[in-house]
PDB file of N, CA and C in Angstrom:
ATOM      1  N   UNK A   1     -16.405  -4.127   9.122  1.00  0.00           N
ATOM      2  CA  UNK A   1     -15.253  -4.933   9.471  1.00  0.00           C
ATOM      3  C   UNK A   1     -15.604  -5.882  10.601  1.00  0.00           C
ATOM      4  N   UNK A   2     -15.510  -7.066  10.692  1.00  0.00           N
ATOM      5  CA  UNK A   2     -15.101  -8.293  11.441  1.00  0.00           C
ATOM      6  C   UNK A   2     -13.654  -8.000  12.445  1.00  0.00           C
ATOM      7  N   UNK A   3     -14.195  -7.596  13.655  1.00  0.00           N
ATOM      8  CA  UNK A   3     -12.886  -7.704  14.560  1.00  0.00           C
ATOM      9  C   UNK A   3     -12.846  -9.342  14.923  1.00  0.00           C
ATOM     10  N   UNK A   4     -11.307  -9.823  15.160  1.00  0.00           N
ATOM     11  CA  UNK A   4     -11.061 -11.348  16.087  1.00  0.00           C
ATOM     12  C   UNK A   4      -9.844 -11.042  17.195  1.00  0.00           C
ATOM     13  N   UNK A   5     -10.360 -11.453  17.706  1.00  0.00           N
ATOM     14  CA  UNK A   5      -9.112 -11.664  19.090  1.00  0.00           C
ATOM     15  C   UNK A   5      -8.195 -12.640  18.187  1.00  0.00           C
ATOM     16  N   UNK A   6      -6.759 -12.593  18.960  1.00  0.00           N
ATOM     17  CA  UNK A   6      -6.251 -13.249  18.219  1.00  0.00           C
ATOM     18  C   UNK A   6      -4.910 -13.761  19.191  1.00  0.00           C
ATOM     19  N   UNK A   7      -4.771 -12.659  20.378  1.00  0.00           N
ATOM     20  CA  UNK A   7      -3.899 -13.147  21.383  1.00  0.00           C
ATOM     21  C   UNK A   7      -4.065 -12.277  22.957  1.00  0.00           C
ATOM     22  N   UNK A   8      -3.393 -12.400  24.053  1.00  0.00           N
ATOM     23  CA  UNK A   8      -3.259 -11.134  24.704  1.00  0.00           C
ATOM     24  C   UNK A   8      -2.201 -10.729  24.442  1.00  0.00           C
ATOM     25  N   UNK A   9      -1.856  -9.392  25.475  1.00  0.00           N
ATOM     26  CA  UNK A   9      -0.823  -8.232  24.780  1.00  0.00           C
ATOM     27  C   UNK A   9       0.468  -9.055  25.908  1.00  0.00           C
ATOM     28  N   UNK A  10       0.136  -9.981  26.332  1.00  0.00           N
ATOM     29  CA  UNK A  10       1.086 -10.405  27.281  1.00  0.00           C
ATOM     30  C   UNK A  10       2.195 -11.795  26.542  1.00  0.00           C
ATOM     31  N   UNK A  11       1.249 -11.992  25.647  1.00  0.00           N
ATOM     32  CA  UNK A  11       2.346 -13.339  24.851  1.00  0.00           C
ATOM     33  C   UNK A  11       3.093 -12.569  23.917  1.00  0.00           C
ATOM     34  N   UNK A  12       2.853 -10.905  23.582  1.00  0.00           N
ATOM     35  CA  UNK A  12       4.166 -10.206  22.648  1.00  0.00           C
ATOM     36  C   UNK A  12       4.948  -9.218  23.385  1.00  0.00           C
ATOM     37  N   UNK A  13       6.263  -9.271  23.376  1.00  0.00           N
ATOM     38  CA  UNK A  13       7.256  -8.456  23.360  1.00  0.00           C
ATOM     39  C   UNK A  13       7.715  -7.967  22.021  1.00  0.00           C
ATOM     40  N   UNK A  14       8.693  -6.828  22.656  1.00  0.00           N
ATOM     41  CA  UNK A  14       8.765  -5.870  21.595  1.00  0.00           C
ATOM     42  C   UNK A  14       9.837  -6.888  20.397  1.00  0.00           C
ATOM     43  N   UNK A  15      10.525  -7.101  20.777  1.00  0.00           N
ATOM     44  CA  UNK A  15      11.327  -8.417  20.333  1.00  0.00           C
ATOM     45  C   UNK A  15      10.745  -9.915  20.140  1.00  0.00           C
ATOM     46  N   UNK A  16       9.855 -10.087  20.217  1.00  0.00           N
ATOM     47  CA  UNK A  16       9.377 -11.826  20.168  1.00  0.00           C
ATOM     48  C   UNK A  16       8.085 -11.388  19.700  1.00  0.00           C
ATOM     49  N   UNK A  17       7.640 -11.015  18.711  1.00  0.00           N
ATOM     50  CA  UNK A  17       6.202 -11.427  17.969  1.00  0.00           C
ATOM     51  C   UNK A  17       5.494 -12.849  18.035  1.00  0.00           C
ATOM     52  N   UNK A  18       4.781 -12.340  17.309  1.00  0.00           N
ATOM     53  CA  UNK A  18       3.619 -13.653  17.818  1.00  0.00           C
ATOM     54  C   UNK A  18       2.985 -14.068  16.214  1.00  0.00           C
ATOM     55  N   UNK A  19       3.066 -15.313  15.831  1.00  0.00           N
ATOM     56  CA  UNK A  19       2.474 -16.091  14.185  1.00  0.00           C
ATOM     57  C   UNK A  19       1.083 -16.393  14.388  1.00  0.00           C
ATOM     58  N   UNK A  20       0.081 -15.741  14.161  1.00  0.00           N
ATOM     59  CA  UNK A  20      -1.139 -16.302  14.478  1.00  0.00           C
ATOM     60  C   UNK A  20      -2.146 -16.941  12.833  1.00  0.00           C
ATOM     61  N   UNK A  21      -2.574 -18.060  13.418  1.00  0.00           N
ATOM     62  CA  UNK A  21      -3.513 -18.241  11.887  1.00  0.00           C
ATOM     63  C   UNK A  21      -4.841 -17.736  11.885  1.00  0.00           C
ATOM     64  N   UNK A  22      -5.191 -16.908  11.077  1.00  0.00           N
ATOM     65  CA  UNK A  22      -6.754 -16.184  11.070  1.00  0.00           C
ATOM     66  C   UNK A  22      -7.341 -16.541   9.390  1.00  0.00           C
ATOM     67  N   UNK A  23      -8.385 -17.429   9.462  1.00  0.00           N
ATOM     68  CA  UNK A  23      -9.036 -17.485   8.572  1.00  0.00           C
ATOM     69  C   UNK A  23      -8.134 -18.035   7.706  1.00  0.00           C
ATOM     70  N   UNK A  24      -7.303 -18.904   7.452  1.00  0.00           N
ATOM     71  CA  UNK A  24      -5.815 -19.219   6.545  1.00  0.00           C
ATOM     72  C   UNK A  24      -5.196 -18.393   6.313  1.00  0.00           C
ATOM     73  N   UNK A  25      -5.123 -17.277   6.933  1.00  0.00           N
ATOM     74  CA  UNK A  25      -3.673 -16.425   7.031  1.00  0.00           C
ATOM     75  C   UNK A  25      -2.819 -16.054   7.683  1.00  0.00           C
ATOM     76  N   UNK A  26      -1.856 -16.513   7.678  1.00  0.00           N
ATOM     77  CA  UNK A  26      -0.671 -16.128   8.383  1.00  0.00           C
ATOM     78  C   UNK A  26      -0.066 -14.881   8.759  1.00  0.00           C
ATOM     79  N   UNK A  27      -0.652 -14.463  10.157  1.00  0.00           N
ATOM     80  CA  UNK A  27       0.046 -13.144  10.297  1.00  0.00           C
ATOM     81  C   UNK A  27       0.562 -12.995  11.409  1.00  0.00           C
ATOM     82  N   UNK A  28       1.620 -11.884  11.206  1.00  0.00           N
ATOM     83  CA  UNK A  28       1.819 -11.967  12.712  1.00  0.00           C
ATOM     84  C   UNK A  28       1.612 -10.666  13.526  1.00  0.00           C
ATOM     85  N   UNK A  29       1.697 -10.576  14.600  1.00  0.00           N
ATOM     86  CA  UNK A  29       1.262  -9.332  15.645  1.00  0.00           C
ATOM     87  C   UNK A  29       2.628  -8.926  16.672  1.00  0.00           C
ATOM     88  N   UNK A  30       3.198  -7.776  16.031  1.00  0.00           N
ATOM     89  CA  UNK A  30       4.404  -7.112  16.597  1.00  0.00           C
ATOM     90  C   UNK A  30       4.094  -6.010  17.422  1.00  0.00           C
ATOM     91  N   UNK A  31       4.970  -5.596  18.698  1.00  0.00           N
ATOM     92  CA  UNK A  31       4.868  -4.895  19.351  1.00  0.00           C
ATOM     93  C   UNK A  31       5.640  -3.954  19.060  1.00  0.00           C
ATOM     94  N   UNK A  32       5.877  -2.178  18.557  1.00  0.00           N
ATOM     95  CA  UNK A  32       6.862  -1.623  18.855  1.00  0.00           C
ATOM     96  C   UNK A  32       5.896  -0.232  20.244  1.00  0.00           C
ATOM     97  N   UNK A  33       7.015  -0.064  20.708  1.00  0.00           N
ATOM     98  CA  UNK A  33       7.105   0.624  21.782  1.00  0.00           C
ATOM     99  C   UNK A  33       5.818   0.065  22.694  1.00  0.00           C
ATOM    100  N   UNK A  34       4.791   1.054  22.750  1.00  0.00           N
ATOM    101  CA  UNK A  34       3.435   0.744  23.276  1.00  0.00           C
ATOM    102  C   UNK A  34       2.611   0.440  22.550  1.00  0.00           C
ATOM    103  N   UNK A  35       2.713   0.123  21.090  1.00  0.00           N
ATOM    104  CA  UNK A  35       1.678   0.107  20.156  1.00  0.00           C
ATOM    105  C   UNK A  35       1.981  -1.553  19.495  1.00  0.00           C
ATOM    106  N   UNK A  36       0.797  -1.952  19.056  1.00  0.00           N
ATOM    107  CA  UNK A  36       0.506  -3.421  18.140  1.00  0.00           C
ATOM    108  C   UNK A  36       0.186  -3.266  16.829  1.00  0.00           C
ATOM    109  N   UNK A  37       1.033  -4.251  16.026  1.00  0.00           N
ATOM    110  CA  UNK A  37       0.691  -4.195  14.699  1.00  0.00           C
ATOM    111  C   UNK A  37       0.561  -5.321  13.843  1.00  0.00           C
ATOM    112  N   UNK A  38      -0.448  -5.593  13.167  1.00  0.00           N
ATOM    113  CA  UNK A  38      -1.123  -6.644  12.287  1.00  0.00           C
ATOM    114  C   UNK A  38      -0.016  -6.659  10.620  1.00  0.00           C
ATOM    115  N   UNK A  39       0.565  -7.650  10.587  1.00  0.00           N
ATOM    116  CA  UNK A  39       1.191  -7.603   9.419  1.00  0.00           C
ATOM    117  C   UNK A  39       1.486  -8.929   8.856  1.00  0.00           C
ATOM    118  N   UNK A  40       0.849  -9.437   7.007  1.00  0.00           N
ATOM    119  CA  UNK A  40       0.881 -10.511   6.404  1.00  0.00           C
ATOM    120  C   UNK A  40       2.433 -11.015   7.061  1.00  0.00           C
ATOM    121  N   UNK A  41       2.570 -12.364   7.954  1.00  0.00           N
ATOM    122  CA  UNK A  41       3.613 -12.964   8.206  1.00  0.00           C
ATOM    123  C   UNK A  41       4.350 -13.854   7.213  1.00  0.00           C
ATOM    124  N   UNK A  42       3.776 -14.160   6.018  1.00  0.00           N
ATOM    125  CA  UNK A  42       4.845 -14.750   4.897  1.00  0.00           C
ATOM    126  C   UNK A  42       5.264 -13.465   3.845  1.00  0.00           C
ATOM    127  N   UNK A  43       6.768 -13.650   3.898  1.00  0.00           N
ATOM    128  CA  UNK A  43       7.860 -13.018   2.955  1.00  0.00           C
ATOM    129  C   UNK A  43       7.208 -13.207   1.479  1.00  0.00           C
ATOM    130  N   UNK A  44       6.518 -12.002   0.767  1.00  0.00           N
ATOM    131  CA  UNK A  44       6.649 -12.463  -0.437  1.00  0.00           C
ATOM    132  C   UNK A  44       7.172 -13.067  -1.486  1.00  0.00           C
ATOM    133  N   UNK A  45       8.404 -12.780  -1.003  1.00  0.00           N
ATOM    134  CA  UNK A  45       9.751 -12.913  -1.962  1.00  0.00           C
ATOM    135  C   UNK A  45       9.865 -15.157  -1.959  1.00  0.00           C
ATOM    136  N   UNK A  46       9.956 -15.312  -0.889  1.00  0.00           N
ATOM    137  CA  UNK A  46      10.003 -16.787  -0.956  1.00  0.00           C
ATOM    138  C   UNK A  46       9.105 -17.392   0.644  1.00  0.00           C
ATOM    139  N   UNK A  47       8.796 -18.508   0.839  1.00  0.00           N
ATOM    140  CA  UNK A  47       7.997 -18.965   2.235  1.00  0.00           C
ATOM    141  C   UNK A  47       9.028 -18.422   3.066  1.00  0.00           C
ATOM    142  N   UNK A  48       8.674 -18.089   3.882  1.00  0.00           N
ATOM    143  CA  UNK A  48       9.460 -17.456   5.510  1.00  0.00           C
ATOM    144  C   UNK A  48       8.768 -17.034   6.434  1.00  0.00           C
ATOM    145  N   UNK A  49       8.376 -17.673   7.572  1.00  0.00           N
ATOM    146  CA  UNK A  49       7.688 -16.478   8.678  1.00  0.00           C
ATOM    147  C   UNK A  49       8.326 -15.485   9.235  1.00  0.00           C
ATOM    148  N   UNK A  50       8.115 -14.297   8.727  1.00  0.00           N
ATOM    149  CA  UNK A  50       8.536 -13.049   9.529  1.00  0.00           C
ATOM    150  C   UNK A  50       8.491 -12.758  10.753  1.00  0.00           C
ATOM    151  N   UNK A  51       7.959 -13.453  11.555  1.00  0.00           N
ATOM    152  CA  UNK A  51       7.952 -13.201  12.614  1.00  0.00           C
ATOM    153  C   UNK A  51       9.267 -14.071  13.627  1.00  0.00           C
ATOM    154  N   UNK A  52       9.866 -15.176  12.699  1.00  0.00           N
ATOM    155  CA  UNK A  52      10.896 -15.630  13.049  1.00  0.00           C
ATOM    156  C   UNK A  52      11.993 -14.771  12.550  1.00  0.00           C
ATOM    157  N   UNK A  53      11.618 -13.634  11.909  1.00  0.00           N
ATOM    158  CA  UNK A  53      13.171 -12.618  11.554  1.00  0.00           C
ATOM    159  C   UNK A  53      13.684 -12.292  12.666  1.00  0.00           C
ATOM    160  N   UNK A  54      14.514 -10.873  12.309  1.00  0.00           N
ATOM    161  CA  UNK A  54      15.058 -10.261  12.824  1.00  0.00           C
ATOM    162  C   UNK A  54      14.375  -8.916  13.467  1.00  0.00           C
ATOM    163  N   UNK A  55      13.823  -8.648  14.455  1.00  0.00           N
ATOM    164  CA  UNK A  55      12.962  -7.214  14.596  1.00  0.00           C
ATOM    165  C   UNK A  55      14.209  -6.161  15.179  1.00  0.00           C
ATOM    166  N   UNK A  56      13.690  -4.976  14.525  1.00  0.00           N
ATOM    167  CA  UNK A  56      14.992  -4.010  15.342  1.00  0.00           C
ATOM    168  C   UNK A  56      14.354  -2.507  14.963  1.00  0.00           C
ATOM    169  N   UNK A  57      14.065  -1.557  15.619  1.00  0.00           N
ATOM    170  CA  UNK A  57      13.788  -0.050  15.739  1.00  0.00           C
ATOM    171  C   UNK A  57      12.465  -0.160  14.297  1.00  0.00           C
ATOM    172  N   UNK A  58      11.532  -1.045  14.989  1.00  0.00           N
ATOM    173  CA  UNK A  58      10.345  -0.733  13.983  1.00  0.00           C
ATOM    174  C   UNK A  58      10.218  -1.570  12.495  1.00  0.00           C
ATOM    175  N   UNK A  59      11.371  -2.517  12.397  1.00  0.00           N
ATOM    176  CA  UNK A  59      11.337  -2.777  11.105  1.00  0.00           C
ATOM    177  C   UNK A  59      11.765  -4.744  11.119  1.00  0.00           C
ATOM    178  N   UNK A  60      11.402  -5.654  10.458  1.00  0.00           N
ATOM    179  CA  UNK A  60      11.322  -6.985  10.753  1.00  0.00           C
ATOM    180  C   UNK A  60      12.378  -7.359   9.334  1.00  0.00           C
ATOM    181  N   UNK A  61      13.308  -8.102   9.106  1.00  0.00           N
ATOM    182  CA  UNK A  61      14.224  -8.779   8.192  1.00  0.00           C
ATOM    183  C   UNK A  61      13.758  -9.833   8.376  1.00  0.00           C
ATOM    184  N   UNK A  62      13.640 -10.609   6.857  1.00  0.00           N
ATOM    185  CA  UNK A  62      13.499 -11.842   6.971  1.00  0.00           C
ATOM    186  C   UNK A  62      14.339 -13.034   6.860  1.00  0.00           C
ATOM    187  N   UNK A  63      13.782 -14.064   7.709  1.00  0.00           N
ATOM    188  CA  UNK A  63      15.374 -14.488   8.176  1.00  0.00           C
ATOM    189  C   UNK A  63      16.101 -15.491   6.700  1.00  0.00           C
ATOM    190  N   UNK A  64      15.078 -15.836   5.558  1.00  0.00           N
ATOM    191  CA  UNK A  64      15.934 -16.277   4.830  1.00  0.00           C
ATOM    192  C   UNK A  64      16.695 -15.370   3.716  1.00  0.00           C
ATOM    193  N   UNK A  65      16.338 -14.513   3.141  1.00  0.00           N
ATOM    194  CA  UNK A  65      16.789 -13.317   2.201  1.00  0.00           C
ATOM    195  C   UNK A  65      16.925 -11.797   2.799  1.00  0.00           C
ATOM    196  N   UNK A  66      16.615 -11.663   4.245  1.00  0.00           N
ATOM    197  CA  UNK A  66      16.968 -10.156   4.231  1.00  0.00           C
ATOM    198  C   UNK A  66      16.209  -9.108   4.224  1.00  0.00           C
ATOM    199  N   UNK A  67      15.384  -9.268   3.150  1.00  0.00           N
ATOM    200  CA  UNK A  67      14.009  -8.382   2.840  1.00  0.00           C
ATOM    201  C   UNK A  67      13.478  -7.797   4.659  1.00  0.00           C
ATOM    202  N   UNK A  68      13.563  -6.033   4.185  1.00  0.00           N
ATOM    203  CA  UNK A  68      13.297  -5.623   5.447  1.00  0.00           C
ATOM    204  C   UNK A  68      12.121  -4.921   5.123  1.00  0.00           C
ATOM    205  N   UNK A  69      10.964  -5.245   6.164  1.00  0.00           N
ATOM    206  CA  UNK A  69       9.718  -4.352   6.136  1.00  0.00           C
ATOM    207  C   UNK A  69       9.695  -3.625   7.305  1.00  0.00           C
ATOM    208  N   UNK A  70       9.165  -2.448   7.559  1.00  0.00           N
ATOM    209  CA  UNK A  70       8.789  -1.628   8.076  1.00  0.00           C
ATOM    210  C   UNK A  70       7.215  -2.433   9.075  1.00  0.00           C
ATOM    211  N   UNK A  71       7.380  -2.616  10.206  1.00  0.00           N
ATOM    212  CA  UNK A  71       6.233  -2.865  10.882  1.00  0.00           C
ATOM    213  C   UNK A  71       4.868  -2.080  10.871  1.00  0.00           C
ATOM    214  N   UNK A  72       4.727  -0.808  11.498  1.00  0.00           N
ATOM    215  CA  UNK A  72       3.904  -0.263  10.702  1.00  0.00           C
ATOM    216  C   UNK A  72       3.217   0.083  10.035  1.00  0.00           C
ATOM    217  N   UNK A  73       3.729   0.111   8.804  1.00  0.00           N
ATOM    218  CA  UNK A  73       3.095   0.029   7.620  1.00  0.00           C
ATOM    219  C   UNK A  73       3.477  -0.349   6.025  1.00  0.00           C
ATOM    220  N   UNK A  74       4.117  -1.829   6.884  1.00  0.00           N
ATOM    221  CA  UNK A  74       4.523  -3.203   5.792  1.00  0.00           C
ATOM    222  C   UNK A  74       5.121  -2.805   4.557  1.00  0.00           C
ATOM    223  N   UNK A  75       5.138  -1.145   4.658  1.00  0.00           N
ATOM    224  CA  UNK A  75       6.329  -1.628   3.415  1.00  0.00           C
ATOM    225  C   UNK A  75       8.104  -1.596   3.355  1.00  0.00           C
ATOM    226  N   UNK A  76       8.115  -2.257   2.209  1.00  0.00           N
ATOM    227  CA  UNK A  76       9.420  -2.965   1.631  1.00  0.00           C
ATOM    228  C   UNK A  76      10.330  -2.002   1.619  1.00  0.00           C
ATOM    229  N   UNK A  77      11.572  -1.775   2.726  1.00  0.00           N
ATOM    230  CA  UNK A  77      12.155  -1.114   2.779  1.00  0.00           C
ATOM    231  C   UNK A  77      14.025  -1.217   2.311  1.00  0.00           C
ATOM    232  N   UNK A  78      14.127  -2.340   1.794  1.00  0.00           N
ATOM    233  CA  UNK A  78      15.153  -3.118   1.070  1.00  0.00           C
ATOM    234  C   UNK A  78      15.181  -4.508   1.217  1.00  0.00           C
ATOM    235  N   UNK A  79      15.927  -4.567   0.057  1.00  0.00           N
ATOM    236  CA  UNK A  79      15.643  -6.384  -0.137  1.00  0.00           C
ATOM    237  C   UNK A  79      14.639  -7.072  -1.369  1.00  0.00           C
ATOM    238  N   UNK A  80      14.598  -8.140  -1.249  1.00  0.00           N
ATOM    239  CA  UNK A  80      14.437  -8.536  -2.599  1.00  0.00           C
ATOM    240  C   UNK A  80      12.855  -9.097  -2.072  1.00  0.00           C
ATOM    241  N   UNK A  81      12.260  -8.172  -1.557  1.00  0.00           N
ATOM    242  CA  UNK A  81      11.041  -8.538  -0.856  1.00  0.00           C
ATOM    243  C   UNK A  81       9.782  -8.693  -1.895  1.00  0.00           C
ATOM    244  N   UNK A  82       9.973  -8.346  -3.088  1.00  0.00           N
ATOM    245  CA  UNK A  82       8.951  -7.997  -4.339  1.00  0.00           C
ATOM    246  C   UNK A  82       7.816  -7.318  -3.786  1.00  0.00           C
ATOM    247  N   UNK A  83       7.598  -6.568  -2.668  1.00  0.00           N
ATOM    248  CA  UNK A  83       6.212  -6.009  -2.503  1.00  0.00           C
ATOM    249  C   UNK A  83       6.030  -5.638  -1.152  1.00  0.00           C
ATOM    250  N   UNK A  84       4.953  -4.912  -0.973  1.00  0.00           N
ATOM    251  CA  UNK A  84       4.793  -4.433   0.352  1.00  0.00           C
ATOM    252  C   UNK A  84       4.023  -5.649   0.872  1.00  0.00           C
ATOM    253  N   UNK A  85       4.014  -5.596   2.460  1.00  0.00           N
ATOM    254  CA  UNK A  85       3.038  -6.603   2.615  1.00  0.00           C
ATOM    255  C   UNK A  85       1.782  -5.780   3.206  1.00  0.00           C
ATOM    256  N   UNK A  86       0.656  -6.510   3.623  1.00  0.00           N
ATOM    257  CA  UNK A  86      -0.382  -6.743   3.863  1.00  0.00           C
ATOM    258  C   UNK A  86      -0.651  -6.181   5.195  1.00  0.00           C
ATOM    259  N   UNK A  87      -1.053  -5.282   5.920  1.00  0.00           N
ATOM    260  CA  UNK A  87      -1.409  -4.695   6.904  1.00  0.00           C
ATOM    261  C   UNK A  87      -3.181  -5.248   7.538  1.00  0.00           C
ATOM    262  N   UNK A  88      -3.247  -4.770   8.671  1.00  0.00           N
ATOM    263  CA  UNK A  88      -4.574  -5.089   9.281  1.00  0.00           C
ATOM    264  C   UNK A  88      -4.356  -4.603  10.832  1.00  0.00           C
ATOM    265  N   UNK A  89      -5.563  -3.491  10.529  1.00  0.00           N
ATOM    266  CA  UNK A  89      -6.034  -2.598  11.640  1.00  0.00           C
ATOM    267  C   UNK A  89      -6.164  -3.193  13.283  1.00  0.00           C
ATOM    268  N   UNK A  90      -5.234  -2.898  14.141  1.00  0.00           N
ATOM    269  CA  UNK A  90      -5.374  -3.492  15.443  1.00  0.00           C
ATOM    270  C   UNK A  90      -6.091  -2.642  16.772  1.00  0.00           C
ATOM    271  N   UNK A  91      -6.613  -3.305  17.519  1.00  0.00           N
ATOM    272  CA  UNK A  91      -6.883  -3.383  18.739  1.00  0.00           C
ATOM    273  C   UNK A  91      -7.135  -3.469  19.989  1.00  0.00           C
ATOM    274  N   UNK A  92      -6.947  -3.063  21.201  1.00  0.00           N
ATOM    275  CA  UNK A  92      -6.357  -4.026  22.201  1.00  0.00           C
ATOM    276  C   UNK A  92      -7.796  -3.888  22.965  1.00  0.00           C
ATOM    277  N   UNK A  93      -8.292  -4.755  23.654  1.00  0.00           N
ATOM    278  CA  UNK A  93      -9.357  -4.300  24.106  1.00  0.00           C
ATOM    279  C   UNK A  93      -9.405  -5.417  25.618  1.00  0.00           C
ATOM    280  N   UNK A  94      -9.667  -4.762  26.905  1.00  0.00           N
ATOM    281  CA  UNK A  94      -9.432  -5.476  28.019  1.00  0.00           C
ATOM    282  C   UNK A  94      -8.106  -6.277  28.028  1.00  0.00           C
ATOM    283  N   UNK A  95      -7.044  -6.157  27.889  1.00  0.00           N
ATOM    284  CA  UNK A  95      -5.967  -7.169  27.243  1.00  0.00           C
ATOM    285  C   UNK A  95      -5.972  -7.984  26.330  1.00  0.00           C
ATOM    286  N   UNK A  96      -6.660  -7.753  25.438  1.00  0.00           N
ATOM    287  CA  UNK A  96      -6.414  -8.795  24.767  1.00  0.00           C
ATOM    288  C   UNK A  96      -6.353  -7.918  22.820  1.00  0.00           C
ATOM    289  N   UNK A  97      -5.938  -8.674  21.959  1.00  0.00           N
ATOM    290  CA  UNK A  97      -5.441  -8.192  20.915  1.00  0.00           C
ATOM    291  C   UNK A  97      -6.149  -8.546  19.540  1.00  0.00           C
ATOM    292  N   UNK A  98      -6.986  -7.481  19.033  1.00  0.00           N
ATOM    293  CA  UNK A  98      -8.088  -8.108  17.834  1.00  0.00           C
ATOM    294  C   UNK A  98      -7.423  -7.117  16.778  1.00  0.00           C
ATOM    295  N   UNK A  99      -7.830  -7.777  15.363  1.00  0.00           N
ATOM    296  CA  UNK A  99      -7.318  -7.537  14.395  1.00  0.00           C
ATOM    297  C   UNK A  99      -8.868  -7.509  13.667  1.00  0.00           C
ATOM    298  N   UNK A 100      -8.613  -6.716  13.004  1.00  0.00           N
ATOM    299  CA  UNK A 100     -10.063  -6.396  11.686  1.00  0.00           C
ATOM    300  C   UNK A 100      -9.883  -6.997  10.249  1.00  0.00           C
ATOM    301  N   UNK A 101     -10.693  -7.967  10.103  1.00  0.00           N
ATOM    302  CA  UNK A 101     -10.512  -8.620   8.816  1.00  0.00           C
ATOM    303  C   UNK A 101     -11.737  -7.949   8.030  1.00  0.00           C
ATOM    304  N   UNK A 102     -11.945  -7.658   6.716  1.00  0.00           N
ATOM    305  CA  UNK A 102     -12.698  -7.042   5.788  1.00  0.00           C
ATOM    306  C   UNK A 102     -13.802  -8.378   5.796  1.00  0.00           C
ATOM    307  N   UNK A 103     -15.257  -8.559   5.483  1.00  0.00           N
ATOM    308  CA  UNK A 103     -16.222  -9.487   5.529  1.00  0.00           C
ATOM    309  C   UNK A 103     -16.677  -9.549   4.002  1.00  0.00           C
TER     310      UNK A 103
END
């Protein structure tokens, strides 16, 4: 695996995620409690950045249809989301926040 930095742990709150582009993908990096999580930031269901949803007790709505994922472990927990999304293994290392892309 290919680790990348991708932000520090200081530009996310638990409430305000962060849209980062890695390699042409759109993901974003959510905080719940003390922990970071790597998750595909477009809504399957139609274009939307998830990270402009709604975040609340672990789980992100998207802000045009609803579709609620589970942060964690991206899956589709109602809504017309057609699919789980896309996960990727995180890191924090000296402050700062790397994600593992497959090579």
């Amino acid at each position: 695996m290919k680790w990348v930095s991708v932000c520090q742990v200081d530009e996310i709150e638990e409430y305000m995620p962060k849209s980062v582009d890695v390699s042409d993908m759109k993901i974003g990096i959510f905080q719940v409690g003390d922990h970071y999580f790597a998750i595909e930031n477009i809504c399957p269901h139609a274009y939307a950045l998830l990270t402009e949803g709604f975040v609340e007790d672990g789980t992100v709505e998207c802000p045009l249809h609803e579709a609620i994922f589970d942060i964690k472990t991206g899956n589709l927990e109602s809504g017309p989301g057609c699919r789980n999304l896309l996960t990727y293994p995180v890191k924090v290392e000296d402050g700062a926040i790397l994600i593992a892309l497959e090579q």
